[in-house]
Protein backbone atom coordinates (compact mmCIF):
# COMPACT_ATOMS: atom_id res chain seq x y z
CA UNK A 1 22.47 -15.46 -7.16
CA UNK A 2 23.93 -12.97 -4.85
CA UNK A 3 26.65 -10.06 -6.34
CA UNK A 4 28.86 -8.60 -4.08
CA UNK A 5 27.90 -5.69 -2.51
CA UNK A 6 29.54 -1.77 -3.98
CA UNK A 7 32.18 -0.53 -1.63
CA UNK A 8 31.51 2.06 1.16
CA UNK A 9 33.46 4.36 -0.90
CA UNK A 10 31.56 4.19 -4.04
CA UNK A 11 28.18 4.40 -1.73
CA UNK A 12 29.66 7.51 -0.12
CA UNK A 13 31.00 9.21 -3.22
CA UNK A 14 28.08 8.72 -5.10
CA UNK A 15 25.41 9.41 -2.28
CA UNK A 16 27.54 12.86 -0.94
CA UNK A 17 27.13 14.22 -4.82
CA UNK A 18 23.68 13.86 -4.37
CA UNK A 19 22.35 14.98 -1.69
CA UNK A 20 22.60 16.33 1.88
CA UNK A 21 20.10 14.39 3.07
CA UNK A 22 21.74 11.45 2.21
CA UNK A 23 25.00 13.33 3.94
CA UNK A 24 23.09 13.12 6.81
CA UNK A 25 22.83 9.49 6.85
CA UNK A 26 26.25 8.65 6.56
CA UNK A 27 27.59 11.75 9.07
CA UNK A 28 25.29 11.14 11.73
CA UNK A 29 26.50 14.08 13.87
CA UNK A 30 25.23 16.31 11.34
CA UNK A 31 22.02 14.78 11.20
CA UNK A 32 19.56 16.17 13.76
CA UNK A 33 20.41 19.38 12.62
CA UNK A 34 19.61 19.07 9.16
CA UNK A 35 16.64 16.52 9.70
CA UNK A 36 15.42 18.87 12.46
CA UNK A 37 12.80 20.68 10.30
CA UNK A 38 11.39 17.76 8.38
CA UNK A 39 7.53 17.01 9.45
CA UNK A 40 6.27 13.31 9.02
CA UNK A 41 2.91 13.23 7.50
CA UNK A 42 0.48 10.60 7.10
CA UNK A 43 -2.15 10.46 3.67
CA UNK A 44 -5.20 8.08 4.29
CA UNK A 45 -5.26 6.32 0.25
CA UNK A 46 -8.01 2.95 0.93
CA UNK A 47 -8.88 0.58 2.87
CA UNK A 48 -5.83 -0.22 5.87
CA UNK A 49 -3.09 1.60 4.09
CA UNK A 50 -1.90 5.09 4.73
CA UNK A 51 1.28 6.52 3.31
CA UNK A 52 3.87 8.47 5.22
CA UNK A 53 6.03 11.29 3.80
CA UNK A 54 8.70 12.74 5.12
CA UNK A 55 12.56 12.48 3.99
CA UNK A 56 13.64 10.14 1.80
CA UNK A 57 11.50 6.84 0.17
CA UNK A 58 7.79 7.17 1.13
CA UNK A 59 6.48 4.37 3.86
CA UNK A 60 3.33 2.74 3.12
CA UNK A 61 1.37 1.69 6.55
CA UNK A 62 -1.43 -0.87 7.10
CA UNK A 63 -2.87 -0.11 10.34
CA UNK A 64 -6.29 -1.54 11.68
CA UNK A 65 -7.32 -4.48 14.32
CA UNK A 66 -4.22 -6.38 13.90
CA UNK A 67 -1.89 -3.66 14.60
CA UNK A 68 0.31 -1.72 12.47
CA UNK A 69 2.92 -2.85 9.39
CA UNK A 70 4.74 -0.59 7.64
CA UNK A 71 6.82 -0.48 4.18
CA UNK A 72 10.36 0.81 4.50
CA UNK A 73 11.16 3.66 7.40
CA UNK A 74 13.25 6.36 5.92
CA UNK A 75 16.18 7.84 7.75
CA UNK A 76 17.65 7.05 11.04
CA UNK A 77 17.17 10.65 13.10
CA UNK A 78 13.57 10.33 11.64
CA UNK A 79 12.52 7.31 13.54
CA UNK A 80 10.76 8.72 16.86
CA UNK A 81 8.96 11.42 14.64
CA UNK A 82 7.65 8.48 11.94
CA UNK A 83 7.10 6.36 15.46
CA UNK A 84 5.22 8.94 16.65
CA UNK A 85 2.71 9.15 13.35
CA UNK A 86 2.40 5.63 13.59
CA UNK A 87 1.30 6.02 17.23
CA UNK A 88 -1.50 8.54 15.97
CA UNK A 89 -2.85 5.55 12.92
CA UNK A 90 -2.96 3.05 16.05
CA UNK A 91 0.04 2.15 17.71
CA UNK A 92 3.92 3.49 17.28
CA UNK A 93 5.11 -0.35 17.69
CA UNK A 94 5.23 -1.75 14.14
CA UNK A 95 4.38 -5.50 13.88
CA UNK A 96 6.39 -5.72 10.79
CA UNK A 97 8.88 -3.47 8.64
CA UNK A 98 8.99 -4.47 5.13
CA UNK A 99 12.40 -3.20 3.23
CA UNK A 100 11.89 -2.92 -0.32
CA UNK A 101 15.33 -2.54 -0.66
CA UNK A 102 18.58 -2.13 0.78
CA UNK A 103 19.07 1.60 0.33
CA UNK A 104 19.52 4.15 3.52
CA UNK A 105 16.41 6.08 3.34
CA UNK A 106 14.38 3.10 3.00
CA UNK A 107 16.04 1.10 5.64
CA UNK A 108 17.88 3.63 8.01
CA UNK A 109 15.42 3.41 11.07
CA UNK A 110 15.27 -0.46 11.16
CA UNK A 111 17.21 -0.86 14.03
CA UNK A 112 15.13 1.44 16.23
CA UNK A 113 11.84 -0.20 15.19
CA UNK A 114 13.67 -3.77 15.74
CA UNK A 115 15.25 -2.78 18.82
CA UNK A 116 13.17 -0.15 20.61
CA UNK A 117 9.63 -1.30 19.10
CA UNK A 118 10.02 -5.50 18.67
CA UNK A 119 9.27 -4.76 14.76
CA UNK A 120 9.86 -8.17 12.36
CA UNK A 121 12.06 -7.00 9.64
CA UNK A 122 11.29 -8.64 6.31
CA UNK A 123 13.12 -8.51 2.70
CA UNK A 124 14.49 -9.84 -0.03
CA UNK A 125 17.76 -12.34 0.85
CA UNK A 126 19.90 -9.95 -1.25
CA UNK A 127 18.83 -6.89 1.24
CA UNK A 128 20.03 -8.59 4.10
CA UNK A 129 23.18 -10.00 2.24
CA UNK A 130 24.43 -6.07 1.22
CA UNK A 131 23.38 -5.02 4.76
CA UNK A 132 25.31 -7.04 6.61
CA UNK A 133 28.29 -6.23 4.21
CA UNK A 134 28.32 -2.53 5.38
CA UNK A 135 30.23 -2.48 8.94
CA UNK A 136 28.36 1.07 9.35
CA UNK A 137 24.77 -1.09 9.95
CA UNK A 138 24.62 -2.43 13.23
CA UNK A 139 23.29 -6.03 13.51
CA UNK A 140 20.02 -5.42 14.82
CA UNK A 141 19.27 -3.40 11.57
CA UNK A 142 19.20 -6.87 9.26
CA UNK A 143 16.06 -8.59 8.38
CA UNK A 144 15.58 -11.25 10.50
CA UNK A 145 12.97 -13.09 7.91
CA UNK A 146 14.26 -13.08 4.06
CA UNK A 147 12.86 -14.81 1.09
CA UNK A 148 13.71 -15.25 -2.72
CA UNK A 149 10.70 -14.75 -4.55
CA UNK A 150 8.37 -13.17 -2.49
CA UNK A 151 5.82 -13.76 0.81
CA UNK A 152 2.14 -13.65 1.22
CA UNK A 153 0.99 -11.66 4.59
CA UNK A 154 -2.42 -11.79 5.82
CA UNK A 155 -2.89 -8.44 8.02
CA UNK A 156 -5.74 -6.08 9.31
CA UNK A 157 -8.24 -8.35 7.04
CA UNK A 158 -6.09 -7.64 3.62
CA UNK A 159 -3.62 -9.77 1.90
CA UNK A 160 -0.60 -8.40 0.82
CA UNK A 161 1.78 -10.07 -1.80
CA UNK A 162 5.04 -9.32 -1.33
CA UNK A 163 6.81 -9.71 -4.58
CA UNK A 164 10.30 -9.61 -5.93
CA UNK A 165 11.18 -8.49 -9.00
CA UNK A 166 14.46 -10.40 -10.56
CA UNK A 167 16.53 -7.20 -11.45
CA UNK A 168 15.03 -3.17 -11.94
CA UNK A 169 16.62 -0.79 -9.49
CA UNK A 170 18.88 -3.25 -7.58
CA UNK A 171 19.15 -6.66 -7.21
CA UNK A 172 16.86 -7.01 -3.80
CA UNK A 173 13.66 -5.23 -4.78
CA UNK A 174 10.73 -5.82 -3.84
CA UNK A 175 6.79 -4.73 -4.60
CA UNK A 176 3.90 -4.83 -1.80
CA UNK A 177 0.29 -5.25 -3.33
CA UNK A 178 -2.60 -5.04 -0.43
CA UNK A 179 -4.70 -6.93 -2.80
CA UNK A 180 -8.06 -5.84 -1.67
CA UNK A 181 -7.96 -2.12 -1.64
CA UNK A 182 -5.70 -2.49 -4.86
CA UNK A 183 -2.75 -0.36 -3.32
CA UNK A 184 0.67 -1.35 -4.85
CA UNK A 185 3.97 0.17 -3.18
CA UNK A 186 6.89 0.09 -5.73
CA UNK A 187 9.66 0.90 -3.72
CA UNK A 188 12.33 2.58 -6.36
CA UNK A 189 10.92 0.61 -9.00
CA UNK A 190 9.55 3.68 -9.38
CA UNK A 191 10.21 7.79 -8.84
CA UNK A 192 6.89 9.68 -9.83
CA UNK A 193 7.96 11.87 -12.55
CA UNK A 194 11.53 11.84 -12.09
CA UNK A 195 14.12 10.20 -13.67
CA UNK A 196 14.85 7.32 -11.73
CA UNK A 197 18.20 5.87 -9.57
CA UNK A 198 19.09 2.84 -11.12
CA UNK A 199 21.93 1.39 -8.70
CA UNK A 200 24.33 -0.21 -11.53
CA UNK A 201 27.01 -1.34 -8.85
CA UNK A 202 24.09 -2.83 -6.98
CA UNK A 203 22.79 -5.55 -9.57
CA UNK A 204 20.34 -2.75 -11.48
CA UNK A 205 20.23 -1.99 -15.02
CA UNK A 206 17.79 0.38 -17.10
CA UNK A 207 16.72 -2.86 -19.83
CA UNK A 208 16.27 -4.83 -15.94
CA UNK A 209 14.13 -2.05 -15.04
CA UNK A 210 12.00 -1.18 -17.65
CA UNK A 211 11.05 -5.07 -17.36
CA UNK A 212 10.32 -4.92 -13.61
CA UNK A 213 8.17 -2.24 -14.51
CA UNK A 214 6.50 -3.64 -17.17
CA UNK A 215 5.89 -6.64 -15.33
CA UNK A 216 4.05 -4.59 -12.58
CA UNK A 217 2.14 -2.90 -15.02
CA UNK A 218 0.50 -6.07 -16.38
CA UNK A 219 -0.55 -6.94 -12.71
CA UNK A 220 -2.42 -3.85 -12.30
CA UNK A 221 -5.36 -1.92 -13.49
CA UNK A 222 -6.67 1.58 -14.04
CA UNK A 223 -8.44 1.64 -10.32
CA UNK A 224 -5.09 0.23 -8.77
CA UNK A 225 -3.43 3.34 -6.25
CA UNK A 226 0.05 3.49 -6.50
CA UNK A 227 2.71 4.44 -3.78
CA UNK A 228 6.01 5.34 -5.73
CA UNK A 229 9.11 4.79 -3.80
CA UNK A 230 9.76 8.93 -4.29
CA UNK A 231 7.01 11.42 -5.57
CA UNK A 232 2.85 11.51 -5.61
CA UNK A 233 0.75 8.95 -4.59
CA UNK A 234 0.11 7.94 -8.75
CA UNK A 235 -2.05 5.43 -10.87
CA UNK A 236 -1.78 2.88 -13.96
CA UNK A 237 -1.62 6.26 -16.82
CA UNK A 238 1.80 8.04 -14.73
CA UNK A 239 3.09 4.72 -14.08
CA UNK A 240 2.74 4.15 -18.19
CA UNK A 241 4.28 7.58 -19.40
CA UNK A 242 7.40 6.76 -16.86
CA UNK A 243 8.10 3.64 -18.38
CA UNK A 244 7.57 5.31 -22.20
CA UNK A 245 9.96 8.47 -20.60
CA UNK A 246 12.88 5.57 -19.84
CA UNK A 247 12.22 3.79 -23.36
CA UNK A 248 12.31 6.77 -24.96
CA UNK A 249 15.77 8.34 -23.77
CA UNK A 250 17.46 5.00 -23.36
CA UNK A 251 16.87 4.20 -27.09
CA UNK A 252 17.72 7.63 -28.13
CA UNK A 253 20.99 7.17 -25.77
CA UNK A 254 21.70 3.96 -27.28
CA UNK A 255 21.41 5.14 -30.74
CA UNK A 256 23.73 8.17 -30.45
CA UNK A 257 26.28 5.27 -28.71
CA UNK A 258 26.07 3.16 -31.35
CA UNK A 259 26.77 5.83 -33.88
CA UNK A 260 30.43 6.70 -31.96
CA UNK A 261 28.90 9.88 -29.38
CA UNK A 262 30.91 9.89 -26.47
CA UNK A 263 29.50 10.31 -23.43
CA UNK A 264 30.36 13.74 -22.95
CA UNK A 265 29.31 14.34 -26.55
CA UNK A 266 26.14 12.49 -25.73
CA UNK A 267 25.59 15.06 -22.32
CA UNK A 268 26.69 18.03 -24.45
CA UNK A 269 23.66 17.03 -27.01
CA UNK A 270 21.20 16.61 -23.79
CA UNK A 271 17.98 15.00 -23.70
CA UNK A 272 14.33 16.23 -26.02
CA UNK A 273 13.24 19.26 -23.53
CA UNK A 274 10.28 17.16 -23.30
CA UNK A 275 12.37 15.79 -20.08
CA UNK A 276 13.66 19.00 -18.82
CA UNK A 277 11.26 18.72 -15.52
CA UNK A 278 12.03 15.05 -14.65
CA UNK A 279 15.20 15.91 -13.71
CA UNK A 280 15.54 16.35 -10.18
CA UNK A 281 18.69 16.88 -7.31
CA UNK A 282 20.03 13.70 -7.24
CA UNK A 283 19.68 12.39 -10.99
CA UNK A 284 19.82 15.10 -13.00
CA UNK A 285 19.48 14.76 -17.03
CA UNK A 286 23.51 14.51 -17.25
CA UNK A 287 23.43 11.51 -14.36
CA UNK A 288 20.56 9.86 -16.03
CA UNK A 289 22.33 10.46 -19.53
CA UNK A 290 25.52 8.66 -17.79
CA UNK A 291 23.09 6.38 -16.79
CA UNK A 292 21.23 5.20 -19.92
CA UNK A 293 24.72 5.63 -21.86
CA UNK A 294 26.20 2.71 -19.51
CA UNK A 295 23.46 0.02 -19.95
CA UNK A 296 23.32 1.06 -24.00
């Protein structure tokens, strides 16, 4: 079932609160400066798959005999300097781009690998669908292949499962597990000891996420390496204590709800101080409060 996309506005207003990164994205002519400075680095983690860092989600990469596939490409002004990574794991022409989601520092280079490169954009239907809503993303930055409950891609001698999970951060996620060197990418299903962004206007909800993540949990195992959509390549145990961390606040939230709090009662009281170091520049402990407080 597809929702109707948020409105540019409430994209902007939100994102521009956030952070200047994200300003970036959306005011292009200020981008180059303030993505000017930002390094791309690539982390060998097993087998075909290396992880790049630079601004915004982290891109998993398979490159071997085959070629090279990544997982999400970060921002637009980024793309000839992730390109150029690529180029030194094999080759800077992408077979594939996977999107776990629809979000602009997952998906903002996917027109220059589509156009410039010949990359095959894959995602969930719902990606595409909010994508094409949004006159700022130029056609050739859509998936061209989408599917509704996931795809199976056999690459540089690994398989990876593509998976979607129903609702968690929005309602077009999706989870990449290279099934032989046990890698997972979670896309924003999960933020490495942060609190995470849990897009409510987007079909995401923190009961919907805690699920998602529970469900990914069961299909993995203590030697599994994990690629979180932000923060530290992680494992099984981190991946654990974030789920107990959203639990945890979202039934003390709910309770303090239930009992009358207002929301700015509720943010006055704050969190256990437990949390006071998941909270981060763009979801601090009063936005994930606000959060947790909506969904209670």
């Amino acid at each position: 079932m597809k929702t109707a996309p948020r409105s540019s506005a409430h994209i902007m207003a939100a994102f521009l609160a956030a952070s200047p990164l994200i300003y970036s994205a959306i005011h292009p002519a200020n981008a180059q400066d303030r993505f000017a400075d930002v390094e791309v680095k690539a982390t060998a983690i097993k087998g075909s798959v290396h992880m790049l860092t630079g601004a915004g989600g982290n891109i998993g990469v398979s490159a071997g005999e085959d070629g090279v596939l990544i997982i999400d490409d970060q921002f637009a002004p980024l793309a000839e300097k992730i390109a150029a990574q690529l180029g030194e794991l094999g080759s800077d022409k992408p077979k594939y781009v996977i999107n776990t989601h629809y979000h602009g520092d997952h998906t903002g280079s996917n027109a220059f690998f589509h156009t410039h490169k010949g990359a095959t954009i894959l995602a969930h239907e719902n990606v595409r669908v909010r994508l094409a809503n949004d006159e700022k993303i130029k056609p050739e930055a859509l998936p061209t292949i989408t599917y509704e409950d996931g795809i199976k891609i056999y690459f540089n001698g690994e398989t990876l499962h593509v998976m979607h999970l129903a609702v968690g951060h929005t309602d077009g996620d999706s989870v990449v597990w290279f099934e032989q060197p046990n890698v997972m990418h979670t896309g924003d299903l999960f933020f490495n000891g942060r609190f995470p962004y849990i897009d409510q206007g987007a079909g995401g909800n923190v009961e919907g996420y805690m699920e998602s993540v529970e469900q990914l949990l069961a299909k993995i195992n203590d030697q599994t390496i994990i690629i979180p959509g932000h923060g530290d390549i992680s494992n099984k145990q981190e991946y654990t204590a974030f789920l107990a961390m959203i639990s945890e606040t979202f039934d003390y939230v709910k309770a303090l709800k239930q009992d009358g709090k207002t929301l700015d009662e509720v943010k006055a009281m704050g969190l256990d101080e437990k949390w006071a170091d998941w909270g981060w520049n763009f979801i601090t402990e009063e936005k994930w409060i606000a959060t947790l407080y909506t969904d209670a």
